[in-house]
N, C-alpha and C. Protein backbone atom coordinates (compact mmCIF):
# COMPACT_ATOMS: atom_id res chain seq x y z
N UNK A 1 112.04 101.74 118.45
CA UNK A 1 111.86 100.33 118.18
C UNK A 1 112.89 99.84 117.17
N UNK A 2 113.03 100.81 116.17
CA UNK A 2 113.94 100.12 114.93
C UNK A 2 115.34 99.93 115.60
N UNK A 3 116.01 100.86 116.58
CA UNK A 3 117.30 101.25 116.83
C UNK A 3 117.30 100.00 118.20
N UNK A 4 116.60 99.98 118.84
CA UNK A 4 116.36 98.70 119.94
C UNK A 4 116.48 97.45 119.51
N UNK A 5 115.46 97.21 118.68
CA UNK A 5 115.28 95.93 117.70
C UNK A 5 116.07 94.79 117.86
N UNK A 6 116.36 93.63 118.22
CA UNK A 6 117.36 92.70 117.71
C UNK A 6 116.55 91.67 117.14
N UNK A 7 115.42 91.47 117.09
CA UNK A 7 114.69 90.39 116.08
C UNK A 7 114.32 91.19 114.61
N UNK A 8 114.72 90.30 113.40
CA UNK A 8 114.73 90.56 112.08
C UNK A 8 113.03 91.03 111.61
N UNK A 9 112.47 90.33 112.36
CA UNK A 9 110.94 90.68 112.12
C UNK A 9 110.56 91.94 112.74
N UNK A 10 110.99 92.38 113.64
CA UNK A 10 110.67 93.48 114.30
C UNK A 10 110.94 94.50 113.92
N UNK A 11 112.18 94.36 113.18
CA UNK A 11 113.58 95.69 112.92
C UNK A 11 112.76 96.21 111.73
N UNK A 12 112.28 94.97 110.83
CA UNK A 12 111.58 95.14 109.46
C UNK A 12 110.40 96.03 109.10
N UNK A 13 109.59 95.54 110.51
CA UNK A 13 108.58 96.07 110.12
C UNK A 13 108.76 97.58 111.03
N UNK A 14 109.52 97.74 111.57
CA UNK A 14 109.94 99.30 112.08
C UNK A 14 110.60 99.93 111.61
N UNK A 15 111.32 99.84 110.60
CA UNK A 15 112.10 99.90 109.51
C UNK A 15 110.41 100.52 108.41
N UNK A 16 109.68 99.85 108.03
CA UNK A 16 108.91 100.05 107.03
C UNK A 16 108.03 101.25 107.76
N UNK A 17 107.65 101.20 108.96
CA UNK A 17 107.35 102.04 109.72
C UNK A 17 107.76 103.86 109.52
N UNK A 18 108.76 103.61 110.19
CA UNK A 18 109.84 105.11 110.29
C UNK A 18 109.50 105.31 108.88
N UNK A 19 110.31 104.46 107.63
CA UNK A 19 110.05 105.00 106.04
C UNK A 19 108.49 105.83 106.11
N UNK A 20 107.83 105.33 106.50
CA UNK A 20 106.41 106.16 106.10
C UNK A 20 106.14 107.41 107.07
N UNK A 21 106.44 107.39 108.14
CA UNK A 21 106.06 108.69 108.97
C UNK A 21 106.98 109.06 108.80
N UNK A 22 108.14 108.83 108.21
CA UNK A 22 108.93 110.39 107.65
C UNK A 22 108.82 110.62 106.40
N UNK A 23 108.45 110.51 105.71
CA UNK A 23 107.45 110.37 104.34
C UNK A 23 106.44 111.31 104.77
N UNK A 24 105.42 110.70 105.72
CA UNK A 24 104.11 111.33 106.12
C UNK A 24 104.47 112.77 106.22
N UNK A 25 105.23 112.67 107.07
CA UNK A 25 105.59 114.38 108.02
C UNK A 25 106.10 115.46 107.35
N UNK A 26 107.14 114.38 105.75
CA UNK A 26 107.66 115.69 104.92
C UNK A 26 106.32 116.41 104.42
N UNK A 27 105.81 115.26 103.90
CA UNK A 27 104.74 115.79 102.76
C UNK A 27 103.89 116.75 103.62
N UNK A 28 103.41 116.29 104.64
CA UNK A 28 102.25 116.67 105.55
C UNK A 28 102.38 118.09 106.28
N UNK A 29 104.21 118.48 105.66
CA UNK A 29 105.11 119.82 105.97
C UNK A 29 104.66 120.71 104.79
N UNK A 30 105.15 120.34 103.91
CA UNK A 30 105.32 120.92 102.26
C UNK A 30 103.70 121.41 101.97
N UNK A 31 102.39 120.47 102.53
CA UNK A 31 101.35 120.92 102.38
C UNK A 31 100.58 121.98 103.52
N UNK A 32 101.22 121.68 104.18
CA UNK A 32 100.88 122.61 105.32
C UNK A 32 101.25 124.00 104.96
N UNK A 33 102.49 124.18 104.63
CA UNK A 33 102.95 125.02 104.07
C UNK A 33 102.09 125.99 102.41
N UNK A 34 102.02 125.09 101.84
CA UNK A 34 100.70 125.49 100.84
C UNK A 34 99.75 125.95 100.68
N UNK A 35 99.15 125.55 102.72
CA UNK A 35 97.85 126.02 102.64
C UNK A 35 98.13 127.19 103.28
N UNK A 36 98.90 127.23 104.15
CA UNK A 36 99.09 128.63 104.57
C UNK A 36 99.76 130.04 104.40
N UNK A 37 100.42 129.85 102.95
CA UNK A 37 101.31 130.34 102.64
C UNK A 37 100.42 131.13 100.97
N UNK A 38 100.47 130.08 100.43
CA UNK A 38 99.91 130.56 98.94
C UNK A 38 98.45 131.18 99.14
N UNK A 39 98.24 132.46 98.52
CA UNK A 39 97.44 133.37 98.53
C UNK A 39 95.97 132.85 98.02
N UNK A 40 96.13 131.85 96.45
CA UNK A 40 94.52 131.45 96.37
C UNK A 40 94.05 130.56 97.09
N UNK A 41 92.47 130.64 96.58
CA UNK A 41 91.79 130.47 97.44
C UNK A 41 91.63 128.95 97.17
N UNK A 42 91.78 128.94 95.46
CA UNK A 42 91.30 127.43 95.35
C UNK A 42 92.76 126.42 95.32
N UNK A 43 93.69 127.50 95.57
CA UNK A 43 94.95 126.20 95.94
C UNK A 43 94.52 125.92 97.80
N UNK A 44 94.40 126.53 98.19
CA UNK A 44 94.39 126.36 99.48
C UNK A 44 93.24 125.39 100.07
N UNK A 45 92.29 125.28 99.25
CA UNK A 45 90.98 124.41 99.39
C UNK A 45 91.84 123.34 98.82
N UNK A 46 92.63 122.81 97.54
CA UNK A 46 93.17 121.64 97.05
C UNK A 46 93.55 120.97 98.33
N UNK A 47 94.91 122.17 98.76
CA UNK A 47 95.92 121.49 99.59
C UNK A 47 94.91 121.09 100.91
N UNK A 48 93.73 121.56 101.40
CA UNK A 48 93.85 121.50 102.63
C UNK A 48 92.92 119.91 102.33
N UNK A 49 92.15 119.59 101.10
CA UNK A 49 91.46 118.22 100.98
C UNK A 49 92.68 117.30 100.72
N UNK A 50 93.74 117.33 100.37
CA UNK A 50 95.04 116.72 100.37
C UNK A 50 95.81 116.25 101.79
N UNK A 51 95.65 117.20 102.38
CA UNK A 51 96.02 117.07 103.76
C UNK A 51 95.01 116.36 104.40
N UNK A 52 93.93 116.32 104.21
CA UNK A 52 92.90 115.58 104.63
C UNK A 52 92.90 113.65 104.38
N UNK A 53 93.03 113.86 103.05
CA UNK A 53 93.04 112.65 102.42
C UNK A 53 94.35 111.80 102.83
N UNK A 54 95.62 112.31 103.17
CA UNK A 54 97.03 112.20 103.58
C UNK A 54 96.86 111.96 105.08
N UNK A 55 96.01 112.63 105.67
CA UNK A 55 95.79 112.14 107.03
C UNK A 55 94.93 110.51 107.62
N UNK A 56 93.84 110.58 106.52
CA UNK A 56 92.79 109.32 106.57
C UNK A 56 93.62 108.25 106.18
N UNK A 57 94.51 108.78 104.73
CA UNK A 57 95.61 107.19 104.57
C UNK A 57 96.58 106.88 105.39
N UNK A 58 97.29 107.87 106.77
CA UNK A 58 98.22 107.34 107.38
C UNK A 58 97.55 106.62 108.20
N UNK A 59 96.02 106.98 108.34
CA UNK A 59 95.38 105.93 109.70
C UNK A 59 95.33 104.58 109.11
N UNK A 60 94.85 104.44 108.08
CA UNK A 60 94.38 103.11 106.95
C UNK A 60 95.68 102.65 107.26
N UNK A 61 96.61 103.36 106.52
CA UNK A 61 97.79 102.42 106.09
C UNK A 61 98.51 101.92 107.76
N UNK A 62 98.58 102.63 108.79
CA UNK A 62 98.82 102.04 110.05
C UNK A 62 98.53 100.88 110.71
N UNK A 63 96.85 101.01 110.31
CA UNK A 63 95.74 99.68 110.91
C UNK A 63 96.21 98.60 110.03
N UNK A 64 96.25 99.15 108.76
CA UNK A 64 96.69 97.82 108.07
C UNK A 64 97.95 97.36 107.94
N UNK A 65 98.92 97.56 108.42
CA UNK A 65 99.94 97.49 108.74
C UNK A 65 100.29 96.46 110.13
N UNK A 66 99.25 97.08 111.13
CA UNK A 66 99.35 96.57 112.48
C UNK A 66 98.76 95.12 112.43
N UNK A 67 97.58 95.16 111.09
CA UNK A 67 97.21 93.91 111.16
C UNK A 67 98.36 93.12 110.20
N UNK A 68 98.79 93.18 109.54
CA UNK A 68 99.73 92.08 108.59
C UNK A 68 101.10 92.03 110.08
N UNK A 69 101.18 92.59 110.96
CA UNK A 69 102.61 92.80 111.26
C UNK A 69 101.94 91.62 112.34
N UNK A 70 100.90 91.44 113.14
CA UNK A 70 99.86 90.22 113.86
C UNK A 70 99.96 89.16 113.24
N UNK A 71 99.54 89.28 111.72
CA UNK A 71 99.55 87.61 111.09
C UNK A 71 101.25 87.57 110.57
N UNK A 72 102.08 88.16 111.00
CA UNK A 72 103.27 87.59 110.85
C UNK A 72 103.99 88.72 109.44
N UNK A 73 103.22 88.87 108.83
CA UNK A 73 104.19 89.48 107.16
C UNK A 73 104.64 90.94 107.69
N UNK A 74 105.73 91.47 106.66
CA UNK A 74 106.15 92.28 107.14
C UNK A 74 105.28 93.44 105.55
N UNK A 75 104.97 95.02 105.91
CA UNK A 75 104.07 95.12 105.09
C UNK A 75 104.57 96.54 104.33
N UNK A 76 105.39 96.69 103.64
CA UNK A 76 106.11 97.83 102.84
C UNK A 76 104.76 99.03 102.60
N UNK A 77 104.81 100.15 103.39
CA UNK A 77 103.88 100.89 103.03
C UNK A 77 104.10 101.49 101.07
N UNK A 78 102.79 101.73 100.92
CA UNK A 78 102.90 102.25 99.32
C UNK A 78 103.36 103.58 99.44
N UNK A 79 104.08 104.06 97.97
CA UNK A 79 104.57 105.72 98.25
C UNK A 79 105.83 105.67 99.01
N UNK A 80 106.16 105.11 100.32
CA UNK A 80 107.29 105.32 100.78
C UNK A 80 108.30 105.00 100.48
N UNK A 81 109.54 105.48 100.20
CA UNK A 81 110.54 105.66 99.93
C UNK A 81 111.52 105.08 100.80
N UNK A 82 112.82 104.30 100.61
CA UNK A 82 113.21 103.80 101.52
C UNK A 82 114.09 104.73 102.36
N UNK A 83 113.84 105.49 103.17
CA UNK A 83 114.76 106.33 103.45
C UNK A 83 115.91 105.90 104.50
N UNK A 84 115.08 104.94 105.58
CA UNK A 84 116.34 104.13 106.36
C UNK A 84 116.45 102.74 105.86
């Protein structure tokens, strides 16, 4: 969508998009990695309610996203980094 794009509204909010699911996917790597990797027991219980909680906010932050991108605004997810 971002690379297709020729409307400014569209590009924007696919643009804010991509920033967060590659955001999502590093982190959602790095913890994955944590839980399966590091030996205790109570890091592995942290990481895996982290991964949990990281999963429930990409749904939140999507829906709410999909709705501001409907009433028109374009909607900078929180945390993400501008990477494109």
């Amino acid at each position: 969508m971002y690379i297709l794009s020729t409307a400014d509204f569209s590009k924007a909010n696919a643009r804010c998009a991509l920033n967060w699911q590659l955001f999502f996917l590093g982190v959602l790597f790095m913890l994955l990695v944590v839980f399966f990797v590091v030996g205790s027991d109570l890091v592995s219980v942290i990481a895996g309610f982290m991964i949990f909680g990281l999963v429930v906010a990409d749904l939140l932050f999507s829906l709410y996203a999909t709705y501001k991108a409907t009433t028109g605004d374009v909607w900078s997810y929180p945390f993400a980094p501008e990477i494109i």
